[in-house]
C-alpha atoms as a PDB file:
ATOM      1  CA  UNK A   1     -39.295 -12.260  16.186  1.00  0.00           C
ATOM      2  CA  UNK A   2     -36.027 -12.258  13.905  1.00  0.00           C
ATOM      3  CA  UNK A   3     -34.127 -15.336  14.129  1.00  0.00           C
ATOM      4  CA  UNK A   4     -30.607 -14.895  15.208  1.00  0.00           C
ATOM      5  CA  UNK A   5     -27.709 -15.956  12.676  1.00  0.00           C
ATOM      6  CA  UNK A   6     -24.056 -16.325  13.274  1.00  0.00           C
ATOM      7  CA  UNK A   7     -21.827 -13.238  12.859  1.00  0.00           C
ATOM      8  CA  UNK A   8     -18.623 -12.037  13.520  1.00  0.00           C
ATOM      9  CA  UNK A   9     -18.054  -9.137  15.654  1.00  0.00           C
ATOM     10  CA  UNK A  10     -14.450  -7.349  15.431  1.00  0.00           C
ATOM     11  CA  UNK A  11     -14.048  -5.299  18.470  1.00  0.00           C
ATOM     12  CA  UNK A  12     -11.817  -2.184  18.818  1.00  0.00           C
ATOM     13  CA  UNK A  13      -9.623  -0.688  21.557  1.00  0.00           C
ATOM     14  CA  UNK A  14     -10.206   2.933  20.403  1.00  0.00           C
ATOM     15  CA  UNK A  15     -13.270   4.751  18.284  1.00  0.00           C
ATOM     16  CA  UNK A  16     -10.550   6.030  15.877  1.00  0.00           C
ATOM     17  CA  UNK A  17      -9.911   2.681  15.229  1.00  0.00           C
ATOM     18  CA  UNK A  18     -13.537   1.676  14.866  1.00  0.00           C
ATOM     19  CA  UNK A  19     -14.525   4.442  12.404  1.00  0.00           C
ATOM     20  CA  UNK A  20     -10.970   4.090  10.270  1.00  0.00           C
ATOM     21  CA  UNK A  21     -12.091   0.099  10.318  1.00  0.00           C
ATOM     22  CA  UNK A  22     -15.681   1.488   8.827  1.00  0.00           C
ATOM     23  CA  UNK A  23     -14.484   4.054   6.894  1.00  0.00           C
ATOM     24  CA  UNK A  24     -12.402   1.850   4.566  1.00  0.00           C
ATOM     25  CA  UNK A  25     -15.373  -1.378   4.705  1.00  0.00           C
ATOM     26  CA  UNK A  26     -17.396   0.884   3.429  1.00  0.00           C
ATOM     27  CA  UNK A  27     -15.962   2.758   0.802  1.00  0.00           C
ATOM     28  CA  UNK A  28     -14.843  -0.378  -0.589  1.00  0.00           C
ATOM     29  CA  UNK A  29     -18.732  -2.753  -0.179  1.00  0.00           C
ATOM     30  CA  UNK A  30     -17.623  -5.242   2.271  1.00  0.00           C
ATOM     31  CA  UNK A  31     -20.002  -6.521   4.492  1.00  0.00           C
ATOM     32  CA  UNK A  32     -21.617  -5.589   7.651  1.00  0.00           C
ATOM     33  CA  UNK A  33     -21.689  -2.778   9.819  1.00  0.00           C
ATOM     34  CA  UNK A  34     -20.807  -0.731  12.999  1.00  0.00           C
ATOM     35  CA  UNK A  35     -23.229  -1.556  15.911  1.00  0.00           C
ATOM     36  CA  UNK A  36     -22.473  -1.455  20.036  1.00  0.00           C
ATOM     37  CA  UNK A  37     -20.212  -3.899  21.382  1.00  0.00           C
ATOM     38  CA  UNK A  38     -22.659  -6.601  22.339  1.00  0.00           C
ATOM     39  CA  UNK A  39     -23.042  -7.340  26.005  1.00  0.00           C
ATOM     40  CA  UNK A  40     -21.649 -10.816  24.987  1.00  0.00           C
ATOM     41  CA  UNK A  41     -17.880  -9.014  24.423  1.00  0.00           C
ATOM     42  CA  UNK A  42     -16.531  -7.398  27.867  1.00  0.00           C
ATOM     43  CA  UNK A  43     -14.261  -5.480  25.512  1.00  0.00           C
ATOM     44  CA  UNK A  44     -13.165  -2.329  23.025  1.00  0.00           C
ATOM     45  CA  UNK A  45     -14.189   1.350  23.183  1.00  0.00           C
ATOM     46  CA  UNK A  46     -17.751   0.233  22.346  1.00  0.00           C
ATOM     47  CA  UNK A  47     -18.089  -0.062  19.008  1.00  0.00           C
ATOM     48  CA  UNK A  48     -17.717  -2.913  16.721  1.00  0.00           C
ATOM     49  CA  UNK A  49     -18.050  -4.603  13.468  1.00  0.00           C
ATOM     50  CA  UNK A  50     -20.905  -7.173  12.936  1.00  0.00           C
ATOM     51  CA  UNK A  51     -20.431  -8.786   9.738  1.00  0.00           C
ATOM     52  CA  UNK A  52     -22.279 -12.495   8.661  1.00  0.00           C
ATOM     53  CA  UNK A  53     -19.626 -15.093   9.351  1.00  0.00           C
ATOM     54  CA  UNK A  54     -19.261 -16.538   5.838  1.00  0.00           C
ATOM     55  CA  UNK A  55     -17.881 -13.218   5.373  1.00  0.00           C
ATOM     56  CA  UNK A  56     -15.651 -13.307   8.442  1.00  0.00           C
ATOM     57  CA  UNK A  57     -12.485 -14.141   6.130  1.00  0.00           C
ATOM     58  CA  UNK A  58     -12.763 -11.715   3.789  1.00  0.00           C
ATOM     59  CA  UNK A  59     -13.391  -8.703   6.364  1.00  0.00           C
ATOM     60  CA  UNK A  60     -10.518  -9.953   8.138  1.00  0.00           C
ATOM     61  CA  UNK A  61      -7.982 -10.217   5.257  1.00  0.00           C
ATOM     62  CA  UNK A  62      -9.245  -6.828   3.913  1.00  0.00           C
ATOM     63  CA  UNK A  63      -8.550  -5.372   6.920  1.00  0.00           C
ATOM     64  CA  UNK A  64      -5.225  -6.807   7.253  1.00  0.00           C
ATOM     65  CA  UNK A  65      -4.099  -5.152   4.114  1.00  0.00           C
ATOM     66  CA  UNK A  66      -5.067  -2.212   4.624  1.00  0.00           C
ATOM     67  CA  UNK A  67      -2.857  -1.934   8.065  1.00  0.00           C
ATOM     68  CA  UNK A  68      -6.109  -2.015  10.156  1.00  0.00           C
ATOM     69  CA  UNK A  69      -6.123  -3.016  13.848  1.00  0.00           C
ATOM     70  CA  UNK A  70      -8.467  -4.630  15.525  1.00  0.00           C
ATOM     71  CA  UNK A  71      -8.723  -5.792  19.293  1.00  0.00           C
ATOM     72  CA  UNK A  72     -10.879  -8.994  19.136  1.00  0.00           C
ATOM     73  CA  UNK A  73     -12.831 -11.221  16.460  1.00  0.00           C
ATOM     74  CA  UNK A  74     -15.776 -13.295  18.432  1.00  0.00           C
ATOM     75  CA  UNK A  75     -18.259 -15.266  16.514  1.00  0.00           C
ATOM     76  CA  UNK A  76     -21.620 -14.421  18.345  1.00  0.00           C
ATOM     77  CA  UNK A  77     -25.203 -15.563  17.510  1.00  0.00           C
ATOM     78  CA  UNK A  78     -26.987 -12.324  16.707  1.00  0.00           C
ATOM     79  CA  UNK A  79     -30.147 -10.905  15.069  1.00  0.00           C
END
């Protein structure tokens, strides 16, 4: 069994949001990826970003310059 870690998960009210929000971590090698709003989060369009959370500050100011929107940041305990 995988032990779970903590992670930040960035939730989104639309898809175009979510895959603009992937779209641009990718291209430029940040950290994490796009996986189904966890049960944990009641929120979003059902999609969100799971990144480690010693990363959460530099996904979050990343996004922030590049004009991205997201609906919710939650740190959750996931595998």
């Amino acid at each position: 069994m995988r032990e779970k870690k903590p992670h930040i998960v960035l939730s989104f009210n639309t898809t175009t949001q979510a895959m603009a929000a992937e779209k641009y971590l990718k291209e430029n090698d940040l950290p994490g990826r796009l996986i189904p709003v966890p049960r944990e989060i009641t929120a979003g369009c059902g999609l969100a970003w799971k990144a480690p959370l010693e990363d959460k500050d530099l996904v979050l100011n990343a996004m922030t310059e590049a004009g991205l929107v997201w609906e919710a940041a939650t740190e959750l305990m996931l595998v």
